[in-house]
N, C-alpha and C. Protein backbone atom coordinates (compact mmCIF):
# COMPACT_ATOMS: atom_id res chain seq x y z
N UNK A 1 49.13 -23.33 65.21
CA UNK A 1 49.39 -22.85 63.86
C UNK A 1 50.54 -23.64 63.28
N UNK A 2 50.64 -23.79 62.08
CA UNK A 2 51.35 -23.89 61.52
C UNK A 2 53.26 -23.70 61.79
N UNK A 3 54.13 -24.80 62.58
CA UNK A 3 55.06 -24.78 62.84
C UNK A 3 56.09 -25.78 62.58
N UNK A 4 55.44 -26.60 61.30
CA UNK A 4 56.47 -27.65 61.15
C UNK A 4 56.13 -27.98 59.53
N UNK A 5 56.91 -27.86 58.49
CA UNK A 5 56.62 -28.23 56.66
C UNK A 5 57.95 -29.13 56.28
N UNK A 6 57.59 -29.68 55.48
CA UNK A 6 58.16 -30.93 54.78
C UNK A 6 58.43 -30.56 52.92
N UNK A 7 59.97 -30.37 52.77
CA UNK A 7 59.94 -30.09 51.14
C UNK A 7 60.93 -31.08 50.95
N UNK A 8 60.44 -32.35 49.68
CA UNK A 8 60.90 -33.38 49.46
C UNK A 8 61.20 -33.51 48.07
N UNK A 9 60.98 -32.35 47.16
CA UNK A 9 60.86 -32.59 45.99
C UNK A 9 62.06 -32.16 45.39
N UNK A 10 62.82 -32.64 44.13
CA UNK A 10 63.70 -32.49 43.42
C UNK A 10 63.53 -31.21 42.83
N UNK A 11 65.39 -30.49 42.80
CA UNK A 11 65.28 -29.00 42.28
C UNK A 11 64.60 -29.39 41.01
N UNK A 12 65.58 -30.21 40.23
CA UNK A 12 64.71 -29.93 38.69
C UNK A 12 63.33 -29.97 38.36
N UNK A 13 62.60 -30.74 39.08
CA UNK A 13 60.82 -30.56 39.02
C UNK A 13 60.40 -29.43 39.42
N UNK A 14 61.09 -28.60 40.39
CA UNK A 14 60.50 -27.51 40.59
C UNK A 14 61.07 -26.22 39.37
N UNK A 15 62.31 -26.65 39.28
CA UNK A 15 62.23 -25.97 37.91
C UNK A 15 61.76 -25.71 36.59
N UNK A 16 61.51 -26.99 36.41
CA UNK A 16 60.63 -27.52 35.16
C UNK A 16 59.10 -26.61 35.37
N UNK A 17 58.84 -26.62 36.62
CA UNK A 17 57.39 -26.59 36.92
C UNK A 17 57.16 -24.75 36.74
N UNK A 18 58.06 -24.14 37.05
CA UNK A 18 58.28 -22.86 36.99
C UNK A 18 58.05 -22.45 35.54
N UNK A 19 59.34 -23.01 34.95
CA UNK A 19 59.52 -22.81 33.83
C UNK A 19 57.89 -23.41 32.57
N UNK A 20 56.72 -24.18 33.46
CA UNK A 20 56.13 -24.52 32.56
C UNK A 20 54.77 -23.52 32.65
N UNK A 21 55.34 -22.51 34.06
CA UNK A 21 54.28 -21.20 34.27
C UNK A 21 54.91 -20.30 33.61
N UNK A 22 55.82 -20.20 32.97
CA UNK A 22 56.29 -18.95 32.26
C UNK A 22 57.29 -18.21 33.33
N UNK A 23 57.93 -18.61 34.34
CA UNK A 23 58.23 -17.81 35.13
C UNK A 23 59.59 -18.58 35.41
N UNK A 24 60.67 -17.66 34.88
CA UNK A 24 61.65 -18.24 34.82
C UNK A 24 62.60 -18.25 36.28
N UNK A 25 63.21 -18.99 36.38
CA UNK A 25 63.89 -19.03 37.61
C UNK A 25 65.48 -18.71 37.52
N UNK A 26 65.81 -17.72 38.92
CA UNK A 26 67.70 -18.02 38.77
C UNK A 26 67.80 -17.87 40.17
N UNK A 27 68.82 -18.23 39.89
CA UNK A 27 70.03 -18.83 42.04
C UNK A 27 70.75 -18.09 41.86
N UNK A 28 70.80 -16.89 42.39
CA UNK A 28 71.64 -15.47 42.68
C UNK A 28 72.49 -15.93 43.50
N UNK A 29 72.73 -17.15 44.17
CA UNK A 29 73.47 -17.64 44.87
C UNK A 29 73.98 -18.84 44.75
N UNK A 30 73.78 -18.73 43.54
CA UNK A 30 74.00 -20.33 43.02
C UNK A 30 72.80 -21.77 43.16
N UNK A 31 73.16 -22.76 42.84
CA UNK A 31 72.53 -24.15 42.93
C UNK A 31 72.77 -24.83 44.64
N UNK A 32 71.33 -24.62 44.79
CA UNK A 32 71.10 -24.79 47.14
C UNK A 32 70.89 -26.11 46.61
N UNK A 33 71.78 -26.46 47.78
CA UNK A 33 71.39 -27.71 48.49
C UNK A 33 70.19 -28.29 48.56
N UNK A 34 69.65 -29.12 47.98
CA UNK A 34 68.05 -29.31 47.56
C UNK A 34 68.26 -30.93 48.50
N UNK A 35 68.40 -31.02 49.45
CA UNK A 35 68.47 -32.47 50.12
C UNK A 35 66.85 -33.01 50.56
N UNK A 36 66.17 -33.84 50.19
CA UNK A 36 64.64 -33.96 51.03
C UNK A 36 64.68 -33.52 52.45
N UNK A 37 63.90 -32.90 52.97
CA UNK A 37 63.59 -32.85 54.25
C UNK A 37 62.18 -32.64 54.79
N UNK A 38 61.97 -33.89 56.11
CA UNK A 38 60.52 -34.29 56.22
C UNK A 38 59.98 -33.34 57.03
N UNK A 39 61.38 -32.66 57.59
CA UNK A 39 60.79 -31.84 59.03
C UNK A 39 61.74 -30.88 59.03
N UNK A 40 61.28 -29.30 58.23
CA UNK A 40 61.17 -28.38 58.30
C UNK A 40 61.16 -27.20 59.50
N UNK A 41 61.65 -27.24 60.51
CA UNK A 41 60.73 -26.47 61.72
C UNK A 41 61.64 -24.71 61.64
N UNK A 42 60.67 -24.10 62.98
CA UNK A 42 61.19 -22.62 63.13
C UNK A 42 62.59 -22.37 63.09
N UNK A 43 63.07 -21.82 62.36
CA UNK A 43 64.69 -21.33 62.41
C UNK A 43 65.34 -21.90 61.10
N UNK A 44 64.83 -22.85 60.60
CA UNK A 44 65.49 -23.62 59.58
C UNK A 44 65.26 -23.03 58.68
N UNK A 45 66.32 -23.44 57.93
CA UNK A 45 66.16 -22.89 56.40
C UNK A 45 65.35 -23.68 55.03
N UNK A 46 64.87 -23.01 54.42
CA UNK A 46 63.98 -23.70 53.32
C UNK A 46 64.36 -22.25 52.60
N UNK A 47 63.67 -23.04 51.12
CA UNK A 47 63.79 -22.51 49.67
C UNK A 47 62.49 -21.62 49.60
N UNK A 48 62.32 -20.39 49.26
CA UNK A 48 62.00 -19.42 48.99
C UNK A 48 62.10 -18.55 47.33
N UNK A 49 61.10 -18.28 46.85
CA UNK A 49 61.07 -17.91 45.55
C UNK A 49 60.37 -16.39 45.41
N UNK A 50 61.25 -15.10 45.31
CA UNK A 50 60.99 -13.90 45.35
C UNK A 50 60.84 -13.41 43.68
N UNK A 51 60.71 -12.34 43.31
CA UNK A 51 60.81 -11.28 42.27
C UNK A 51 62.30 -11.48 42.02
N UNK A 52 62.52 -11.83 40.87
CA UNK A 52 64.03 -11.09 40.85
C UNK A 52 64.51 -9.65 40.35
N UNK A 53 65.54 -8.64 40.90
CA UNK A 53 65.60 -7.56 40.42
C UNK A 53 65.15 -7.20 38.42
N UNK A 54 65.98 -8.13 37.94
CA UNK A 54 66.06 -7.79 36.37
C UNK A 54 65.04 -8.56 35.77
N UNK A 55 63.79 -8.98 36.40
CA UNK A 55 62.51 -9.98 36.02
C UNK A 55 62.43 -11.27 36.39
N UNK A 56 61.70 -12.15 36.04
CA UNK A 56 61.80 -13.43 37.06
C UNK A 56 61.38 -13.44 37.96
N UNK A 57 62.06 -14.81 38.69
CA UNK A 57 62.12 -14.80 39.84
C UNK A 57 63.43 -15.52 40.30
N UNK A 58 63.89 -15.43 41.63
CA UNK A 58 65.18 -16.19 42.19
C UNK A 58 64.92 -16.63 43.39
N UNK A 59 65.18 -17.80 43.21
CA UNK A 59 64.71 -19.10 44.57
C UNK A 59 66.07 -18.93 45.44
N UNK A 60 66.25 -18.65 46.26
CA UNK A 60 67.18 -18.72 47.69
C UNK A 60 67.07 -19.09 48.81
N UNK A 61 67.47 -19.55 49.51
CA UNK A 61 67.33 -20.64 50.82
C UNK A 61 67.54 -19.40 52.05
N UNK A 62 66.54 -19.77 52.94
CA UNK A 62 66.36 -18.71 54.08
C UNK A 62 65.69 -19.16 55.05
N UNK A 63 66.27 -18.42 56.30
CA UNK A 63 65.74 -18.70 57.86
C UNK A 63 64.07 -18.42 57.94
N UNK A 64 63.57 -19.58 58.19
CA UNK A 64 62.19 -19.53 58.42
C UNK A 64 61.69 -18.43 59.84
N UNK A 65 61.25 -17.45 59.70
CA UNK A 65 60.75 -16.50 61.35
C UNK A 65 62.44 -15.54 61.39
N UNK A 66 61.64 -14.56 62.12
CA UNK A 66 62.27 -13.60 62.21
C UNK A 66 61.92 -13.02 63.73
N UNK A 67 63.05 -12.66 64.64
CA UNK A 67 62.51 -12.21 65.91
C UNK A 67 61.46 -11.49 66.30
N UNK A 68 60.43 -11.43 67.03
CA UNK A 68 59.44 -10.70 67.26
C UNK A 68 59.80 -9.20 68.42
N UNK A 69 58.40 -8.74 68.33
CA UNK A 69 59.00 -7.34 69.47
C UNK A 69 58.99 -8.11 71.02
N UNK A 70 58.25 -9.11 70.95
CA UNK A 70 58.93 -9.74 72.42
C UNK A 70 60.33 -10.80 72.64
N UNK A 71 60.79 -11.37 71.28
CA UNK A 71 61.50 -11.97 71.29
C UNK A 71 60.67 -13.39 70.92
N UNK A 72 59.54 -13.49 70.64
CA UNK A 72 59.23 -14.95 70.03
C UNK A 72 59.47 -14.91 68.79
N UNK A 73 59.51 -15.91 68.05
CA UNK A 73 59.37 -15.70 66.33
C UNK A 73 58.59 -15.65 65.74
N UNK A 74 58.56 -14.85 64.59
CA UNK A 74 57.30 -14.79 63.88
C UNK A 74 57.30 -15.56 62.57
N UNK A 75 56.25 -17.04 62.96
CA UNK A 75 56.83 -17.38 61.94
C UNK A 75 55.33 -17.74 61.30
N UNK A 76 54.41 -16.84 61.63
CA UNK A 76 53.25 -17.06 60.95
C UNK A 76 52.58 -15.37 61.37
N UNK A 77 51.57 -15.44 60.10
CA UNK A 77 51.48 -13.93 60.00
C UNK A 77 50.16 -13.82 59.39
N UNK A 78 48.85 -13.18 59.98
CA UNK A 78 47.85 -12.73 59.90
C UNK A 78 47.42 -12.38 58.57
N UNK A 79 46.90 -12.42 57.28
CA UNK A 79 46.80 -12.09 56.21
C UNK A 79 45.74 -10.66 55.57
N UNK A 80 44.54 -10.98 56.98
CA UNK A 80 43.33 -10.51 56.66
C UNK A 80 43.91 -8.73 56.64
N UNK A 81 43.15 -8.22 56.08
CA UNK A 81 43.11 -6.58 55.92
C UNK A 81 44.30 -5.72 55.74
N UNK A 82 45.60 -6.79 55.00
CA UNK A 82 46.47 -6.29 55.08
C UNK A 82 47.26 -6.29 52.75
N UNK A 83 47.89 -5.75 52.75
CA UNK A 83 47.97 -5.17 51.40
C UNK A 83 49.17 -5.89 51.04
N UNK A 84 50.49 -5.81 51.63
CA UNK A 84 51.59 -6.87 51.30
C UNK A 84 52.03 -6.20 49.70
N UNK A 85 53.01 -4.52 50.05
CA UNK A 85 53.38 -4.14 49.10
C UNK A 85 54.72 -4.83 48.73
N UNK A 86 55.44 -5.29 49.55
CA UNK A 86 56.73 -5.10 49.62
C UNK A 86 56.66 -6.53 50.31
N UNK A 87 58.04 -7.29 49.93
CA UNK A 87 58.43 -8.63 50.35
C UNK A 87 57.26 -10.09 50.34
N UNK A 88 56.80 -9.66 49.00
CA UNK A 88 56.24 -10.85 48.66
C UNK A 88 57.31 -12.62 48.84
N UNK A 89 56.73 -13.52 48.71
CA UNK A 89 57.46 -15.14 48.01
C UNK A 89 56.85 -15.93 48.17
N UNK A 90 56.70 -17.09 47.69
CA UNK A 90 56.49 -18.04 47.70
C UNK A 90 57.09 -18.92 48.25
N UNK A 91 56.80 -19.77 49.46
CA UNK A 91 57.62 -21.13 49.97
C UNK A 91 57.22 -22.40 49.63
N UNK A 92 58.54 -23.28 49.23
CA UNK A 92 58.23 -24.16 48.54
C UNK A 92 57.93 -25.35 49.41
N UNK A 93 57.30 -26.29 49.74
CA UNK A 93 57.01 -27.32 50.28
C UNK A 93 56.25 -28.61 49.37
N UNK A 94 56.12 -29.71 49.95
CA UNK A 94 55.43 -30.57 49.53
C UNK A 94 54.57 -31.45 50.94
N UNK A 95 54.55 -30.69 51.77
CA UNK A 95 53.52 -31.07 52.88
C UNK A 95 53.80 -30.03 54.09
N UNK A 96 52.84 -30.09 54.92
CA UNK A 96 52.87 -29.64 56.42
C UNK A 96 52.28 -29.98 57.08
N UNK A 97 52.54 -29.52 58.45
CA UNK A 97 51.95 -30.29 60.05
C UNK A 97 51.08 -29.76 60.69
N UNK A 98 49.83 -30.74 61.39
CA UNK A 98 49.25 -29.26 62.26
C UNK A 98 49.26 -30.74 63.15
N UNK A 99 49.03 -30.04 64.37
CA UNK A 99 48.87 -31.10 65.85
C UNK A 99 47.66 -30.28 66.75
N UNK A 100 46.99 -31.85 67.15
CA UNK A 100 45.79 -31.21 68.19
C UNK A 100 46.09 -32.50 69.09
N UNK A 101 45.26 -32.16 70.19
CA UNK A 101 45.42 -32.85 71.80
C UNK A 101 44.79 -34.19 71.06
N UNK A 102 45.90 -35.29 71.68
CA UNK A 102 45.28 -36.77 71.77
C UNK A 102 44.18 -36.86 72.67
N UNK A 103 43.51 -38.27 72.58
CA UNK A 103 42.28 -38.25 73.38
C UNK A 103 43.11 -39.06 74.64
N UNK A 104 42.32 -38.79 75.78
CA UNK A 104 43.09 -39.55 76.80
C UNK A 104 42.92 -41.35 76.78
N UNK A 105 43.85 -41.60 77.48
CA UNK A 105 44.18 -42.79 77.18
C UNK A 105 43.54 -43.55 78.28
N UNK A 106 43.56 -44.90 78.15
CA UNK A 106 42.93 -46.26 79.29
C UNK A 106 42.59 -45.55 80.64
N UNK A 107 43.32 -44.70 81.19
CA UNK A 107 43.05 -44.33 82.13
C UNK A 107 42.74 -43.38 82.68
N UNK A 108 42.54 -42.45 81.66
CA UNK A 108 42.30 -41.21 81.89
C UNK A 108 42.48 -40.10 82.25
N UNK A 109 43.94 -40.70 81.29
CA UNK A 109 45.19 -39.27 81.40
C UNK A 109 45.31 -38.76 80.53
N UNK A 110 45.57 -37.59 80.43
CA UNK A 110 46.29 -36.70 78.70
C UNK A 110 47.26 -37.25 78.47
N UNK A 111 47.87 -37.68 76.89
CA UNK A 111 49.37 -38.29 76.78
C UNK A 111 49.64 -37.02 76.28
N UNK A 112 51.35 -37.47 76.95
CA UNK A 112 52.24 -36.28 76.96
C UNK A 112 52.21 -35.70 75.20
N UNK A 113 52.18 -36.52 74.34
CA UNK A 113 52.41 -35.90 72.82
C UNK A 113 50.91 -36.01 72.83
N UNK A 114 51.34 -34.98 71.50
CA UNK A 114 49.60 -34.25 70.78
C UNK A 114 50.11 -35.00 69.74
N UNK A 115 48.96 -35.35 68.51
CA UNK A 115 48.75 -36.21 67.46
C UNK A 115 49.24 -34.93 66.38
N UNK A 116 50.00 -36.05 65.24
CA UNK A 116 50.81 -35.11 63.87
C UNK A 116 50.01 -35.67 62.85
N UNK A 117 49.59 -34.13 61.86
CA UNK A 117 49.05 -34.86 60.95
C UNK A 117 49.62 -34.16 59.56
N UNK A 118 49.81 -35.19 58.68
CA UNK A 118 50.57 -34.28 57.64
C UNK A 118 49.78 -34.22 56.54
N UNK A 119 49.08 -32.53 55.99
CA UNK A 119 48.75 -32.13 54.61
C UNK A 119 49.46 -32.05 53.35
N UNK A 120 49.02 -32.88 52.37
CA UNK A 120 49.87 -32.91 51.07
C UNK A 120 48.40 -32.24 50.17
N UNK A 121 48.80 -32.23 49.16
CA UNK A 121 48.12 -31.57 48.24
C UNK A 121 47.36 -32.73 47.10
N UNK A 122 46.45 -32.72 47.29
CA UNK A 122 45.49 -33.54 46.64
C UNK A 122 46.07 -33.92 45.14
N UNK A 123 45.72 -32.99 44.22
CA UNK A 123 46.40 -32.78 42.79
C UNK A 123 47.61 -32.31 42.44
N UNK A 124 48.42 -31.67 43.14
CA UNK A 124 49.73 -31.72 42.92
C UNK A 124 50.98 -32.31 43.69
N UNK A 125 52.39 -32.80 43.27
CA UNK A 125 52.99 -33.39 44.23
C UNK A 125 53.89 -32.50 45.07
N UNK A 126 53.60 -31.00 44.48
CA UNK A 126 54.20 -29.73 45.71
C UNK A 126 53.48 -28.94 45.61
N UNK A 127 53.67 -28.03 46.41
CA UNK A 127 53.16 -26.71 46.58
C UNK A 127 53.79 -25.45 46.91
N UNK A 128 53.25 -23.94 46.76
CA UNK A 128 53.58 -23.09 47.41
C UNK A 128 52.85 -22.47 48.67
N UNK A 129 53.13 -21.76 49.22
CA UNK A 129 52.80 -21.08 50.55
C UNK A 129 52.82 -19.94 50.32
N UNK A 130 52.25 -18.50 50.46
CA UNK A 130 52.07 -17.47 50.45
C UNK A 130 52.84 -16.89 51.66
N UNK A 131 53.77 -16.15 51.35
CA UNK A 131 54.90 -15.43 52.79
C UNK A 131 55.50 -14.41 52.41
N UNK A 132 56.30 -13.80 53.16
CA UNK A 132 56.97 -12.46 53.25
C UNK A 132 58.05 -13.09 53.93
N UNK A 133 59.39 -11.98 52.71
CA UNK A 133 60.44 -12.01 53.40
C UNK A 133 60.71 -11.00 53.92
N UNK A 134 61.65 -10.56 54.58
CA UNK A 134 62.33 -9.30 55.19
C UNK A 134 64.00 -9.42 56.20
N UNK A 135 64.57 -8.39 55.84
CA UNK A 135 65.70 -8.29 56.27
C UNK A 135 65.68 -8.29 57.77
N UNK A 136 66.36 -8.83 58.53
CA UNK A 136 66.29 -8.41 60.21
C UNK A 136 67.74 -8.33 60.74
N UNK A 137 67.89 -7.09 61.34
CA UNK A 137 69.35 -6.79 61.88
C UNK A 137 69.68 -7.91 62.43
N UNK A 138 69.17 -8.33 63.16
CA UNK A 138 69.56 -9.95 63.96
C UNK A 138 70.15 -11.39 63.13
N UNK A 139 69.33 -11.44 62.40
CA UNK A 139 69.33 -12.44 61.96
C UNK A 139 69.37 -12.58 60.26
N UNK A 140 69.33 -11.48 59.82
CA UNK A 140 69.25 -11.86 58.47
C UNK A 140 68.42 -11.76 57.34
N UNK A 141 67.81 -12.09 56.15
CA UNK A 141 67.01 -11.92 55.73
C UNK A 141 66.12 -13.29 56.31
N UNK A 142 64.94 -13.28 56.49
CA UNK A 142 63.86 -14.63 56.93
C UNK A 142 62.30 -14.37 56.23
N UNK A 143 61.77 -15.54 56.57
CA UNK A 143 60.18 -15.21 55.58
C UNK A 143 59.75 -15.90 56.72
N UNK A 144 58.09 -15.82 56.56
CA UNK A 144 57.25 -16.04 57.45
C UNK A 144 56.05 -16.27 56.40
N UNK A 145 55.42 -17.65 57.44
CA UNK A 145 54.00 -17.85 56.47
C UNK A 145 52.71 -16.72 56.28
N UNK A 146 52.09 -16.51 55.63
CA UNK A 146 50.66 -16.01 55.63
C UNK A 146 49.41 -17.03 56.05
N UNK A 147 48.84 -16.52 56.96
CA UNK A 147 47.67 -17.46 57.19
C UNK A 147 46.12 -16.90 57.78
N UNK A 148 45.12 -17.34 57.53
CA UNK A 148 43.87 -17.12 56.91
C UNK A 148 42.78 -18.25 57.83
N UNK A 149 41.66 -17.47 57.25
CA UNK A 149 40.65 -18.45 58.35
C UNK A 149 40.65 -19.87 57.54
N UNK A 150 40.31 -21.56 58.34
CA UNK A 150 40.39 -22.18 58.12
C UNK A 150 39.22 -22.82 56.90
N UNK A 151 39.93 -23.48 55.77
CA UNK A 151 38.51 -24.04 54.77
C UNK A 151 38.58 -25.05 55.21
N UNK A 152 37.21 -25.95 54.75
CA UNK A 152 36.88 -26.97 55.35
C UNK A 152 37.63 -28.52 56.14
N UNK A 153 38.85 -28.64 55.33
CA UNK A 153 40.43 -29.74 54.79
C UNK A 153 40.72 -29.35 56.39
N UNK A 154 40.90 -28.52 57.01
CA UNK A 154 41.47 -28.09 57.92
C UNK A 154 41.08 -27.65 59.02
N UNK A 155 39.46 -27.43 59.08
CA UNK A 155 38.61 -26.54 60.01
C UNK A 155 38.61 -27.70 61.00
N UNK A 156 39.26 -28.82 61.37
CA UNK A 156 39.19 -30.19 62.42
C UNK A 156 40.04 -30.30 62.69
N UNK A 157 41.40 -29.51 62.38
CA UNK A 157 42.59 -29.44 63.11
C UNK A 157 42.79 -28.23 63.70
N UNK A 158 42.44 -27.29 63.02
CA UNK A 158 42.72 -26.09 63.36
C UNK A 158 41.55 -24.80 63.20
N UNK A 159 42.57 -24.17 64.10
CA UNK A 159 41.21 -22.80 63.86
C UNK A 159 41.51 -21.58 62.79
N UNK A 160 42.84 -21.85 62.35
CA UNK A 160 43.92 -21.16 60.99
C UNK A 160 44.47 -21.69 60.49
N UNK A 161 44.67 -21.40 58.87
CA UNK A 161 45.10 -21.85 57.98
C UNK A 161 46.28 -21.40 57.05
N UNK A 162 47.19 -22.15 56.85
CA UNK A 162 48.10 -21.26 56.09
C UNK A 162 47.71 -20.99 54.43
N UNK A 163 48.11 -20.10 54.01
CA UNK A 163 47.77 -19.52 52.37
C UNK A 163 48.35 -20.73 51.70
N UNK A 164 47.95 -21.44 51.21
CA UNK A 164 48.17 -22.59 49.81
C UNK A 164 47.87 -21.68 48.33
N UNK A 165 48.71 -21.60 47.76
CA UNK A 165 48.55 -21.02 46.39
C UNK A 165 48.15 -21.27 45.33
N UNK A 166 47.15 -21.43 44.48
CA UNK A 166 47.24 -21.89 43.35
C UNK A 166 48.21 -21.53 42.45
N UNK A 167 48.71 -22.89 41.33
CA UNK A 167 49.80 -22.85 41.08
C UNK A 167 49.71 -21.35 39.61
N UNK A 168 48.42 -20.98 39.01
CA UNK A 168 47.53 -20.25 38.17
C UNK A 168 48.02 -18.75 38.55
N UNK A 169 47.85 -18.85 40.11
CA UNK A 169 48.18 -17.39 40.60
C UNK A 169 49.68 -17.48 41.28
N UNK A 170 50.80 -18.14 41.09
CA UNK A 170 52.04 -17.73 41.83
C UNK A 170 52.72 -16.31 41.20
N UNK A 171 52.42 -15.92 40.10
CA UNK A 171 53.15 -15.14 39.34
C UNK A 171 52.62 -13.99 39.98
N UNK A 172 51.21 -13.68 39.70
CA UNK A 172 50.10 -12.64 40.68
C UNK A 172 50.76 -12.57 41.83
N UNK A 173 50.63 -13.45 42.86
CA UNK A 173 51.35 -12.79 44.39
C UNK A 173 52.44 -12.65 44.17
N UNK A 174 53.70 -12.66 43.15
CA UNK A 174 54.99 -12.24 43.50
C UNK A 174 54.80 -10.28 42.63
N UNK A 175 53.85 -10.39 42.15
CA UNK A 175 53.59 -8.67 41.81
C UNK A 175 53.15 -7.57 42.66
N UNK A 176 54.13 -6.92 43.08
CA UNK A 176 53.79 -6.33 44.67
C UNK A 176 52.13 -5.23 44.61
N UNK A 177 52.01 -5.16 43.04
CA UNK A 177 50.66 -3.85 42.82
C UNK A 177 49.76 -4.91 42.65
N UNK A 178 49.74 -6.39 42.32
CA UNK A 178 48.54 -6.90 42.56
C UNK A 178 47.31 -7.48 43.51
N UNK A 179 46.88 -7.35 43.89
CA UNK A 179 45.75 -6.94 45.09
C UNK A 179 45.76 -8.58 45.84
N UNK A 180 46.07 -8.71 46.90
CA UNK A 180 45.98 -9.82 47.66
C UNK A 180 44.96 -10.38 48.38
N UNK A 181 43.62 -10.04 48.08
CA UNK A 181 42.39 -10.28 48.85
C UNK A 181 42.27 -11.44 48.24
N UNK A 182 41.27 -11.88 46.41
CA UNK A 182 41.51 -12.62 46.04
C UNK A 182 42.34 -13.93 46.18
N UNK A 183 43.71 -14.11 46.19
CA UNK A 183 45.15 -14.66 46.46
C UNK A 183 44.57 -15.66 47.73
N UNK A 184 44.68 -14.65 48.72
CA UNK A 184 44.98 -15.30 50.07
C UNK A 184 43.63 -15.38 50.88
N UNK A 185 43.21 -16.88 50.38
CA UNK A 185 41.71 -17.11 50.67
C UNK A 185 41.80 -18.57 51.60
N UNK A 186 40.89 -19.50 51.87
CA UNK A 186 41.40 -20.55 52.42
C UNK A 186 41.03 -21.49 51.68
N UNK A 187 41.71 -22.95 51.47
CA UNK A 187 41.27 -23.74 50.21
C UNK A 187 40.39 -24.18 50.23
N UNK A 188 39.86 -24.59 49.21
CA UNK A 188 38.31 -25.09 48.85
C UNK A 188 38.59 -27.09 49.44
N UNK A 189 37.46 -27.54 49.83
CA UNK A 189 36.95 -28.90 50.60
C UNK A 189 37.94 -29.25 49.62
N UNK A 190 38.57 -30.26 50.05
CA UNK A 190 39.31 -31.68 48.73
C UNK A 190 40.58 -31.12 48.51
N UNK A 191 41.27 -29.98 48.72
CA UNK A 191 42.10 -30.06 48.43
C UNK A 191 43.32 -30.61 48.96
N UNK A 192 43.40 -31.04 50.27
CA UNK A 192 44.24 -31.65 51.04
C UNK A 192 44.14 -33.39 51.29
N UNK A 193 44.95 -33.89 51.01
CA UNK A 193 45.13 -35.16 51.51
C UNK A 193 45.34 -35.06 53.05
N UNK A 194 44.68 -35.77 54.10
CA UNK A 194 45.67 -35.68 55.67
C UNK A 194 46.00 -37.25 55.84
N UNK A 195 47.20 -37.38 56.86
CA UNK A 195 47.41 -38.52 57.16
C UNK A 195 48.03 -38.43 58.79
N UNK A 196 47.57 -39.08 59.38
CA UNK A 196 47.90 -39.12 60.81
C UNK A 196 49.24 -39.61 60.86
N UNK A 197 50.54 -39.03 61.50
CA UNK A 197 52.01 -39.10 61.41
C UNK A 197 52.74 -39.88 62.59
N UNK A 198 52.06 -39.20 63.62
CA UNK A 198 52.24 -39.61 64.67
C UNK A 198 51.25 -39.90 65.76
């Protein structure tokens, strides 16, 4: 699953881009550190875009996964049959990783690394992710992806898919009474660029 995203894009484009859905943005915490980064992984922090109390929305930087009841992290999260009243967001990225087993090599060994392949988004130069945040005594507030059976872009890497948003419906999933079946579907053929990374 899904354990490694890439957000490279400049705050102001993503602001602009907000602002050109009608959905205004504020930093309850001020102006984050918006530095590119290619490699995203569990624990790190990335930019996150919730409801804001007085309308809006407010983008804040937060720990990706949140401890589990065994102590792994949860940093991906089942979507199907579930309602998602409470702790909607959107995560911002402009690519992600999935890895499957290399083929063996000359001699007919497994190599130690599995092959990286990175999804960008066909028609746009970012994207959102469908996730939940939540407070955790441990650690803090953290979000976690949503993810869904695989559409076609993806059904050769994997056997799950994370929620890609259309940019039409971001406003819809940050409304906690609007119905998430629709929303959190898996993308249609073409929408992913892949490129082999490693």
């Amino acid at each position: 699953m899904c354990n490694e995203q890439a957000r490279r894009i400049a705050l102001g484009l993503l602001r602009n881009d907000f602002n050109d859905l009608r959905i205004p943005i504020h930093f309850p915490e001020g102006m984050p550190n918006f530095e590119p980064l290619d490699s995203i992984r569990i624990t790190d922090r990335n930019a996150i875009v919730r409801a804001a109390p007085g309308g809006g929305a407010e983008l804040v930087m937060r720990r990706w996964s949140w401890p589990g009841a065994h102590g792994k992290p949860v940093y991906n999260f089942r979507s199907e049959g579930r309602r998602f009243k409470t702790g909607r967001c959107l995560i911002v990225a402009d690519g992600f990783y999935e890895f499957t087993e290399a083929p063996l090599d000359a001699e007919g060994k497994k190599p130690k690394r599995k092959q990286k392949w990175l999804f960008t988004k066909r028609t746009e130069p970012w994207f959102c992710i469908a996730g939940l945040w939540r407070a955790d005594p441990q650690v803090g507030e953290a979000y976690t992806m949503l993810t869904t059976s695989p559409g076609p872009d993806i059904l050769p890497y994997h056997d799950r898919q994370i929620v890609v948003l259309e940019r039409a419906d971001w406003a819809e999933w940050l409304d906690p009474q609007a119905s998430p079946e629709r929303l959190l579907q898996p993308a249609p053929a073409g929408s992913f660029e892949v490129r082999q990374v490693v």
